[in-house]
C-alpha atoms as a PDB file:
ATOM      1  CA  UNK A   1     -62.828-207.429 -15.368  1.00  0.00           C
ATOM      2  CA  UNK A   2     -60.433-210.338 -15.328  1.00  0.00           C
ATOM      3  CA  UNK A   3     -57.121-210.559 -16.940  1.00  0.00           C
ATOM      4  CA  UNK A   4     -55.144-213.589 -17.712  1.00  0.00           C
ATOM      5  CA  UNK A   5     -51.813-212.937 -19.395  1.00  0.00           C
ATOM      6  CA  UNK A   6     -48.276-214.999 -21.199  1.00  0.00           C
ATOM      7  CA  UNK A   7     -47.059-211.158 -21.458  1.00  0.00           C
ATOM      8  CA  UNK A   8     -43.908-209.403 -20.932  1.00  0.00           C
ATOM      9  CA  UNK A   9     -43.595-207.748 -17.824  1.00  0.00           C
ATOM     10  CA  UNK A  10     -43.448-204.432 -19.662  1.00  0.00           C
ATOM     11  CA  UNK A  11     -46.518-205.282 -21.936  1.00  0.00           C
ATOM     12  CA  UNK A  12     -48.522-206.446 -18.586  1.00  0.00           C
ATOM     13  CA  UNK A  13     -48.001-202.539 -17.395  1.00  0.00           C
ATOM     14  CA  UNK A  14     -48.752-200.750 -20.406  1.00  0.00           C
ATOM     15  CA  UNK A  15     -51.584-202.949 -20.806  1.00  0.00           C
ATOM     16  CA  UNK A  16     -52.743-202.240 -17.234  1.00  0.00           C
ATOM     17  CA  UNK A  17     -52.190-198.346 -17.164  1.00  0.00           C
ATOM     18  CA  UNK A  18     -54.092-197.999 -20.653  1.00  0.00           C
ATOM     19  CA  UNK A  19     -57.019-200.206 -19.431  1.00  0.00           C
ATOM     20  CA  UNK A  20     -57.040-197.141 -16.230  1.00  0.00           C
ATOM     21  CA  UNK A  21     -56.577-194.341 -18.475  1.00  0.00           C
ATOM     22  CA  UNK A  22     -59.522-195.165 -21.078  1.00  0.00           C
ATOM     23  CA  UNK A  23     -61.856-196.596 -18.006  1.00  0.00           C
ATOM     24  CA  UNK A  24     -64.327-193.793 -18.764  1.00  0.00           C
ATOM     25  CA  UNK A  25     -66.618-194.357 -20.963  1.00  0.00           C
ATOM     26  CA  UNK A  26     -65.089-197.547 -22.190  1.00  0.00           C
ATOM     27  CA  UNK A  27     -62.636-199.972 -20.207  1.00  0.00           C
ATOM     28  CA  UNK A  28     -60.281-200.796 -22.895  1.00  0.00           C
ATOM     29  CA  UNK A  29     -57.201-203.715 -23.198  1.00  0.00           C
ATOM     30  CA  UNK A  30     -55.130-203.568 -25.828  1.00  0.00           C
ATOM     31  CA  UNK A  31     -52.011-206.733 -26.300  1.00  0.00           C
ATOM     32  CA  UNK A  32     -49.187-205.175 -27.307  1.00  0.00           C
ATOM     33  CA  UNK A  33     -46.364-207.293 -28.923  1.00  0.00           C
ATOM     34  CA  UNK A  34     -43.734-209.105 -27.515  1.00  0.00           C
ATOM     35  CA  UNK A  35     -40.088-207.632 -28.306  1.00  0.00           C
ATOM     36  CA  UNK A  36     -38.856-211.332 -29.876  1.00  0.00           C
ATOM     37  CA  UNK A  37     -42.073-211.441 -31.755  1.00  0.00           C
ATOM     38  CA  UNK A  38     -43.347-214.926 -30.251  1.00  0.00           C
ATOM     39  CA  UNK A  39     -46.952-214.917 -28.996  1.00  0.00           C
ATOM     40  CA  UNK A  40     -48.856-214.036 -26.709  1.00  0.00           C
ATOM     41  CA  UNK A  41     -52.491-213.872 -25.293  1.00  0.00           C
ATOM     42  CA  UNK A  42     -54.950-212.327 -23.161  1.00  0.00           C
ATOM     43  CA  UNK A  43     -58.270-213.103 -21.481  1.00  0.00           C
ATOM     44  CA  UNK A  44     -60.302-210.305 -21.111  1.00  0.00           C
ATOM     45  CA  UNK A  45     -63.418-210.907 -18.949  1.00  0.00           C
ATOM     46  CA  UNK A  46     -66.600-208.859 -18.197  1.00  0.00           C
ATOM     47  CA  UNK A  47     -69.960-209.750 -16.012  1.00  0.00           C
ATOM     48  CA  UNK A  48     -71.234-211.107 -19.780  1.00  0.00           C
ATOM     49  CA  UNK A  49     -68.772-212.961 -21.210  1.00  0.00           C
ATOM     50  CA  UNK A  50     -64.881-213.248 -22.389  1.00  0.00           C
ATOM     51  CA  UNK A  51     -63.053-212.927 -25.281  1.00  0.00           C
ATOM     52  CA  UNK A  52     -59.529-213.985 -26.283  1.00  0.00           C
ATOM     53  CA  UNK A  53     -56.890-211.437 -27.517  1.00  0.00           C
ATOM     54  CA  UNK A  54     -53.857-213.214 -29.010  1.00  0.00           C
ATOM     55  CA  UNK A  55     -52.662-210.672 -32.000  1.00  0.00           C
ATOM     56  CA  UNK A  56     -50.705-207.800 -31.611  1.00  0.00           C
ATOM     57  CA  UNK A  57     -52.537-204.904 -31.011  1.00  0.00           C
ATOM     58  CA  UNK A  58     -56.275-206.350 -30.543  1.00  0.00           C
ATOM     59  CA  UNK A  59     -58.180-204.397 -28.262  1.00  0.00           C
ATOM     60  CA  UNK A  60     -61.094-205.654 -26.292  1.00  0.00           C
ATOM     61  CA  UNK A  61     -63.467-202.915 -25.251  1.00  0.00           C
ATOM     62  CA  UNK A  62     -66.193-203.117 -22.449  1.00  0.00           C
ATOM     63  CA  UNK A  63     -68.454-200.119 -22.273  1.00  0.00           C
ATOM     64  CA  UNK A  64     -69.411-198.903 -19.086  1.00  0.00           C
ATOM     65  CA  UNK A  65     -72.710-200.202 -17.350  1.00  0.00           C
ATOM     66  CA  UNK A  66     -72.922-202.955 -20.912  1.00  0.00           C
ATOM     67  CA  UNK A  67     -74.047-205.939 -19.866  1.00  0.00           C
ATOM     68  CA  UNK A  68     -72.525-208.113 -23.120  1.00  0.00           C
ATOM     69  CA  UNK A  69     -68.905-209.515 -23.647  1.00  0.00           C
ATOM     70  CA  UNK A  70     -65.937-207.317 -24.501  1.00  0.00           C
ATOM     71  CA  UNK A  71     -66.278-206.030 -28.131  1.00  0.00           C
ATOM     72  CA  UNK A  72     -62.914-206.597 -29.988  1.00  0.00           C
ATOM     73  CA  UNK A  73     -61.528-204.861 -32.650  1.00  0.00           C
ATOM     74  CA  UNK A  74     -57.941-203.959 -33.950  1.00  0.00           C
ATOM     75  CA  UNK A  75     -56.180-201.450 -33.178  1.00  0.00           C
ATOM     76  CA  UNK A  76     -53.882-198.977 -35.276  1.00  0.00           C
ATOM     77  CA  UNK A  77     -49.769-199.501 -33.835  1.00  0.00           C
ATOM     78  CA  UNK A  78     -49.331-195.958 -35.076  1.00  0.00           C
ATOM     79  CA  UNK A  79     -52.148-194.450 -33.053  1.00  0.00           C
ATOM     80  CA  UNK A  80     -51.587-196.262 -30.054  1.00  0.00           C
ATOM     81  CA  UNK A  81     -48.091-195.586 -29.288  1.00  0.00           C
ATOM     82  CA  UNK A  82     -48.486-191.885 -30.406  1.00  0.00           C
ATOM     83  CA  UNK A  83     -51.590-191.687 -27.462  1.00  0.00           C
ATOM     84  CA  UNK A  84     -49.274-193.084 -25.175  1.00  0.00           C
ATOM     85  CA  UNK A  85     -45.677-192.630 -25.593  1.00  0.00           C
ATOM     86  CA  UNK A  86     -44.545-191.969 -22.325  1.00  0.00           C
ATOM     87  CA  UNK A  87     -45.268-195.678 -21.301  1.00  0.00           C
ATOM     88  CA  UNK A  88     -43.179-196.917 -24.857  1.00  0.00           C
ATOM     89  CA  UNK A  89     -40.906-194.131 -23.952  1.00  0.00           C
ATOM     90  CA  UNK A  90     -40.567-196.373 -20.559  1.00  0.00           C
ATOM     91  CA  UNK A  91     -39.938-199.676 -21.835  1.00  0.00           C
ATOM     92  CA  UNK A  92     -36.862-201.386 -21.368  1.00  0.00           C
ATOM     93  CA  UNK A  93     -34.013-201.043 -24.019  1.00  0.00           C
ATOM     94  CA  UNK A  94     -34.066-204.054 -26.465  1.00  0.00           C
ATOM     95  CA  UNK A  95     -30.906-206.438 -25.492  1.00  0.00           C
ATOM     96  CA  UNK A  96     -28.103-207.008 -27.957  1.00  0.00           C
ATOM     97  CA  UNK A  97     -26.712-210.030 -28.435  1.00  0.00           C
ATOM     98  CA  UNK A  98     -23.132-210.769 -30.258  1.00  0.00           C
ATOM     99  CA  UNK A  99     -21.397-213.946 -31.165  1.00  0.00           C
ATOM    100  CA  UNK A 100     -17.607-214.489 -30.981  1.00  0.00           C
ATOM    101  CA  UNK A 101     -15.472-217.208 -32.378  1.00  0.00           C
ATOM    102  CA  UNK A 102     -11.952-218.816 -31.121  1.00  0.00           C
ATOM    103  CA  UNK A 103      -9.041-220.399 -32.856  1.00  0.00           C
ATOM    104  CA  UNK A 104      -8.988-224.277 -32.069  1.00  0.00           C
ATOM    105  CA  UNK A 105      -8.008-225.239 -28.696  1.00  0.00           C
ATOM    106  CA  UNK A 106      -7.281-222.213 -26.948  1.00  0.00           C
ATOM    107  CA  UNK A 107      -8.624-218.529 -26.278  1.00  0.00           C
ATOM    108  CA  UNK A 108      -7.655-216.347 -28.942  1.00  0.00           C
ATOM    109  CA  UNK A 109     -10.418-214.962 -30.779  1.00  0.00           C
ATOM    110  CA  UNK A 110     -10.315-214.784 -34.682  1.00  0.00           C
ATOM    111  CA  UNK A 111      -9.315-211.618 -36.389  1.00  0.00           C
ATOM    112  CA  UNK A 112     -13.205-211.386 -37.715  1.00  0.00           C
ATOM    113  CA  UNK A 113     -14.264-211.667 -33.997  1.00  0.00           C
ATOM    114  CA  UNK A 114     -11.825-209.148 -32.214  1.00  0.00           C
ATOM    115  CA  UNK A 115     -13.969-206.414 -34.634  1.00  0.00           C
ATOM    116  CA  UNK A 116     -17.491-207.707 -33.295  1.00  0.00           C
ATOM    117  CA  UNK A 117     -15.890-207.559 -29.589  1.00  0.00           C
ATOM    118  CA  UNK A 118     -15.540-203.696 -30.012  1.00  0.00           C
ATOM    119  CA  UNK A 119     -19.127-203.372 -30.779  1.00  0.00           C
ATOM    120  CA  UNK A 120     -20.127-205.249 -27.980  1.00  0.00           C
ATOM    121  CA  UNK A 121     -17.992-203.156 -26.010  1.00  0.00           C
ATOM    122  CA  UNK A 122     -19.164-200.319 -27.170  1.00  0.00           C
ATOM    123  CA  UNK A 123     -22.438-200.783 -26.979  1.00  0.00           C
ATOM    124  CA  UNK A 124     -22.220-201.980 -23.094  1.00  0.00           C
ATOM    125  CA  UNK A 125     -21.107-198.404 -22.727  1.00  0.00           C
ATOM    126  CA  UNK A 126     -23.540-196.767 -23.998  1.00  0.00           C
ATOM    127  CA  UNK A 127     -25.765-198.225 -21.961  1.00  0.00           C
ATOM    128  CA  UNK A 128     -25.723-196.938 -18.042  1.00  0.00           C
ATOM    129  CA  UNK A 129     -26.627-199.714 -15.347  1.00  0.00           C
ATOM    130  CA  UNK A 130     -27.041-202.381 -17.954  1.00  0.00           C
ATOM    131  CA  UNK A 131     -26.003-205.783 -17.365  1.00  0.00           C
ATOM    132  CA  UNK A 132     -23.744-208.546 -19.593  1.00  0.00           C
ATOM    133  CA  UNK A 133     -24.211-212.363 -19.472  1.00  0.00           C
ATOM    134  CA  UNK A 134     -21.090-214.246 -21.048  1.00  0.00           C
ATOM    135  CA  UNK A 135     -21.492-217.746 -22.273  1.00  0.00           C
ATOM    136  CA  UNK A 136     -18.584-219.813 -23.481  1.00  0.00           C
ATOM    137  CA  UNK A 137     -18.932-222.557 -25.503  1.00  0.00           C
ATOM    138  CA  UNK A 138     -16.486-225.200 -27.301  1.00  0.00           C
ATOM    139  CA  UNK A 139     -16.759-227.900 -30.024  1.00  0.00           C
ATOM    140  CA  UNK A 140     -16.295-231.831 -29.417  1.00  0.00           C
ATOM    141  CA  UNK A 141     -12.593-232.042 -29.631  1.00  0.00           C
ATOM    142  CA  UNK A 142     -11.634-232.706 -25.967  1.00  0.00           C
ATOM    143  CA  UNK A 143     -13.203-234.629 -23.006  1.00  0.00           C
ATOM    144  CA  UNK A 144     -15.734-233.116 -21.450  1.00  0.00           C
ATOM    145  CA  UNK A 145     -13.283-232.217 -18.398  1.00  0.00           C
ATOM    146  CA  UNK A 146     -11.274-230.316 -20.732  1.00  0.00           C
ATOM    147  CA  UNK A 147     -13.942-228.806 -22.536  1.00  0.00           C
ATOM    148  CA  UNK A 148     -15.909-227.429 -19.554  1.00  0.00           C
ATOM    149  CA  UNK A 149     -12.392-225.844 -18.327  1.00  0.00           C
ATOM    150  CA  UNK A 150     -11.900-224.593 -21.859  1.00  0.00           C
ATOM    151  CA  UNK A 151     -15.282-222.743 -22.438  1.00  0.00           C
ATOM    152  CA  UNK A 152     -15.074-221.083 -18.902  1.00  0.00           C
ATOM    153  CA  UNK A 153     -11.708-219.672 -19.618  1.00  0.00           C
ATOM    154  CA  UNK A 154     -13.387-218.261 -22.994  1.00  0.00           C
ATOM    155  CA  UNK A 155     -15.750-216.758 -21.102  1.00  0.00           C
ATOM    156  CA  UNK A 156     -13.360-215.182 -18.296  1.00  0.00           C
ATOM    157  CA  UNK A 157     -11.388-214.030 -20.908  1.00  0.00           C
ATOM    158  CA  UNK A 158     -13.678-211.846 -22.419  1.00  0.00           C
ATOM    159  CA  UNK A 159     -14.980-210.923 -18.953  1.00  0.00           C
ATOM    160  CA  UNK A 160     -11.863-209.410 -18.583  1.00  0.00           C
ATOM    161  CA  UNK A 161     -12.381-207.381 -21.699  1.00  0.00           C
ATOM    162  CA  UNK A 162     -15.013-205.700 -20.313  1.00  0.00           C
ATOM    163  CA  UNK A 163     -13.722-204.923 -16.884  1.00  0.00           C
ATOM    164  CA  UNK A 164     -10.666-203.612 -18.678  1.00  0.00           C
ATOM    165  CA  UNK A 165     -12.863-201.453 -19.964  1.00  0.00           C
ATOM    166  CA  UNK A 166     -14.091-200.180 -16.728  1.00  0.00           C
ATOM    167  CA  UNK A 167     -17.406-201.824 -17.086  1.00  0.00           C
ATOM    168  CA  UNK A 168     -18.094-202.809 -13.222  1.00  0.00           C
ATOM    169  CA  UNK A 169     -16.969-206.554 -12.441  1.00  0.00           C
ATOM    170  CA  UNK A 170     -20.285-207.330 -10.665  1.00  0.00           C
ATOM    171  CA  UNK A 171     -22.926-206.368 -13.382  1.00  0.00           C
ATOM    172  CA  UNK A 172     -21.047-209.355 -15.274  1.00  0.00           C
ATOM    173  CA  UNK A 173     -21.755-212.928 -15.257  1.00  0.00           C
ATOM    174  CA  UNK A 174     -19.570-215.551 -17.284  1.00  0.00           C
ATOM    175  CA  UNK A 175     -19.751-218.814 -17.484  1.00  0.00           C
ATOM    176  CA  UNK A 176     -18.633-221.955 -19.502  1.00  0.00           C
ATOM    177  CA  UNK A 177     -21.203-224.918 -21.419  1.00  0.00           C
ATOM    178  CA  UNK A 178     -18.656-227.023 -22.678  1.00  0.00           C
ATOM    179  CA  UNK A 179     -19.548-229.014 -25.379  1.00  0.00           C
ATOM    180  CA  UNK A 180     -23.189-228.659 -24.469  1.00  0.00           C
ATOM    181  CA  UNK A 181     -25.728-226.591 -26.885  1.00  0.00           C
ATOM    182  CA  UNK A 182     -23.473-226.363 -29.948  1.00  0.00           C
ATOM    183  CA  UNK A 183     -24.424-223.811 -32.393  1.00  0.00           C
ATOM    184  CA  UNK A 184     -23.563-226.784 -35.378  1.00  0.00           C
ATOM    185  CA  UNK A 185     -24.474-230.438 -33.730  1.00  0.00           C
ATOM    186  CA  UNK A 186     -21.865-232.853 -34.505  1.00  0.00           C
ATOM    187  CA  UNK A 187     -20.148-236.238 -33.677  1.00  0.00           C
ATOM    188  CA  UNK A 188     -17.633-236.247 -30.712  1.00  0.00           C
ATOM    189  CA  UNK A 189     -14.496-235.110 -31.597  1.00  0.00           C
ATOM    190  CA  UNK A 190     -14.946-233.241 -34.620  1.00  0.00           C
ATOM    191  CA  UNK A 191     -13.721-229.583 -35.301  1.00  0.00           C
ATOM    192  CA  UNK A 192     -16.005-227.140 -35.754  1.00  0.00           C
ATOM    193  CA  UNK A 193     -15.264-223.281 -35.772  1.00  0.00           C
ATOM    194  CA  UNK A 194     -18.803-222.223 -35.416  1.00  0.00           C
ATOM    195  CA  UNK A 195     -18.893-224.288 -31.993  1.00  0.00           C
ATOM    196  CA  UNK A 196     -15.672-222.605 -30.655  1.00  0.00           C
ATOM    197  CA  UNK A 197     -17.605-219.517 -29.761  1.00  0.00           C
ATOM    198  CA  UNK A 198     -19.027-217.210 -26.562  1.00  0.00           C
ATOM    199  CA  UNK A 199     -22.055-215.645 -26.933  1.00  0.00           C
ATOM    200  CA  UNK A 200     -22.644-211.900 -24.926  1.00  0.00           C
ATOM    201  CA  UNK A 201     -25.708-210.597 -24.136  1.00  0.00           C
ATOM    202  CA  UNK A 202     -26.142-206.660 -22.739  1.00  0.00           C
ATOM    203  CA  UNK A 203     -29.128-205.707 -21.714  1.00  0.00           C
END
């Protein structure tokens, strides 16, 4: 049997180890879903044909010693991660992701922000040998020289709340965009709070 996958790296084991576990009678693929919810697809091949698995939880069954193409069906969610929930209880932890916005021209965060800081701080904690990536951003006011400096020192700043928090210095990356990939496109030089922002993912 061949596989071709677009799947998670997670997805690619379960998929693998519940193919091995159902080999007798029946070799069995089933495509689990993707955490963001975008597609994905499988290619499930036998000596008499292929077919194409690209919903969640489609299974492709070949019985053993059948000479035909995989027969597909679908699969109940429910049933499937209750026969195998040590490999869901293995999966990776979904990342969170948290958006924080700065006064004009400098690095303090807004009053609104500080509050979504301590969940994102909190929630680093609670997670043991996770990881943060810290992207600082700005709007168009500025050259780009300025703004490049700017976002970085956004970014460094709330680095440093997280080290401050004893979170170790090298499981956190930060680094500044500028003006590039506003959240609200606009003309040069025009202020725009939702651009002023650094975005933190832990995962």
């Amino acid at each position: 049997m061949r596989l071709w996958h677009r799947l998670p790296a997670w997805a690619i084991v379960v998929a693998t180890l519940l193919l091995t576990a159902c080999s007798t009678p029946a070799t069995r693929v089933v495509l689990l879903p993707q955490e963001d919810g975008r597609a994905s697809a499988v290619v499930v091949s036998s000596r008499g044909g292929e077919e194409l698995l690209n919903k969640p939880y489609q299974r492709a069954t070949v019985p053993t010693g059948a000479a035909g193409a995989p027969v597909v069906d679908q699969a109940d969610p429910a049933q499937v991660r209750a026969d195998n929930k040590t490999l869901f209880d293995l999966a990776p932890q979904r990342a969170q992701r948290y958006t924080v916005y700065f006064d004009g021209g400098g690095v303090m965060l807004t009053t609104e922000s500080q509050r979504t800081m301590t969940e994102a701080l909190v929630a680093a904690e609670s997670r043991s040998g996770g990881d943060i990536v810290i992207t600082g951003y700005t709007d168009t006011v500025g050259t780009d020289l300025q703004n490049d400096a700017l976002s970085s020192r956004r970014a460094q700043q709330v680095r440093q709340m997280f080290i401050e928090r004893r979170f170790p210095p090298s499981r956190i990356e930060a680094v500044g965009r500028g003006e590039r990939d506003p959240a609200v496109p606009t003309a040069d030089e025009t202020d725009e709070p939702r651009n002023r922002r650094v975005t933190v993912e832990v995962r």
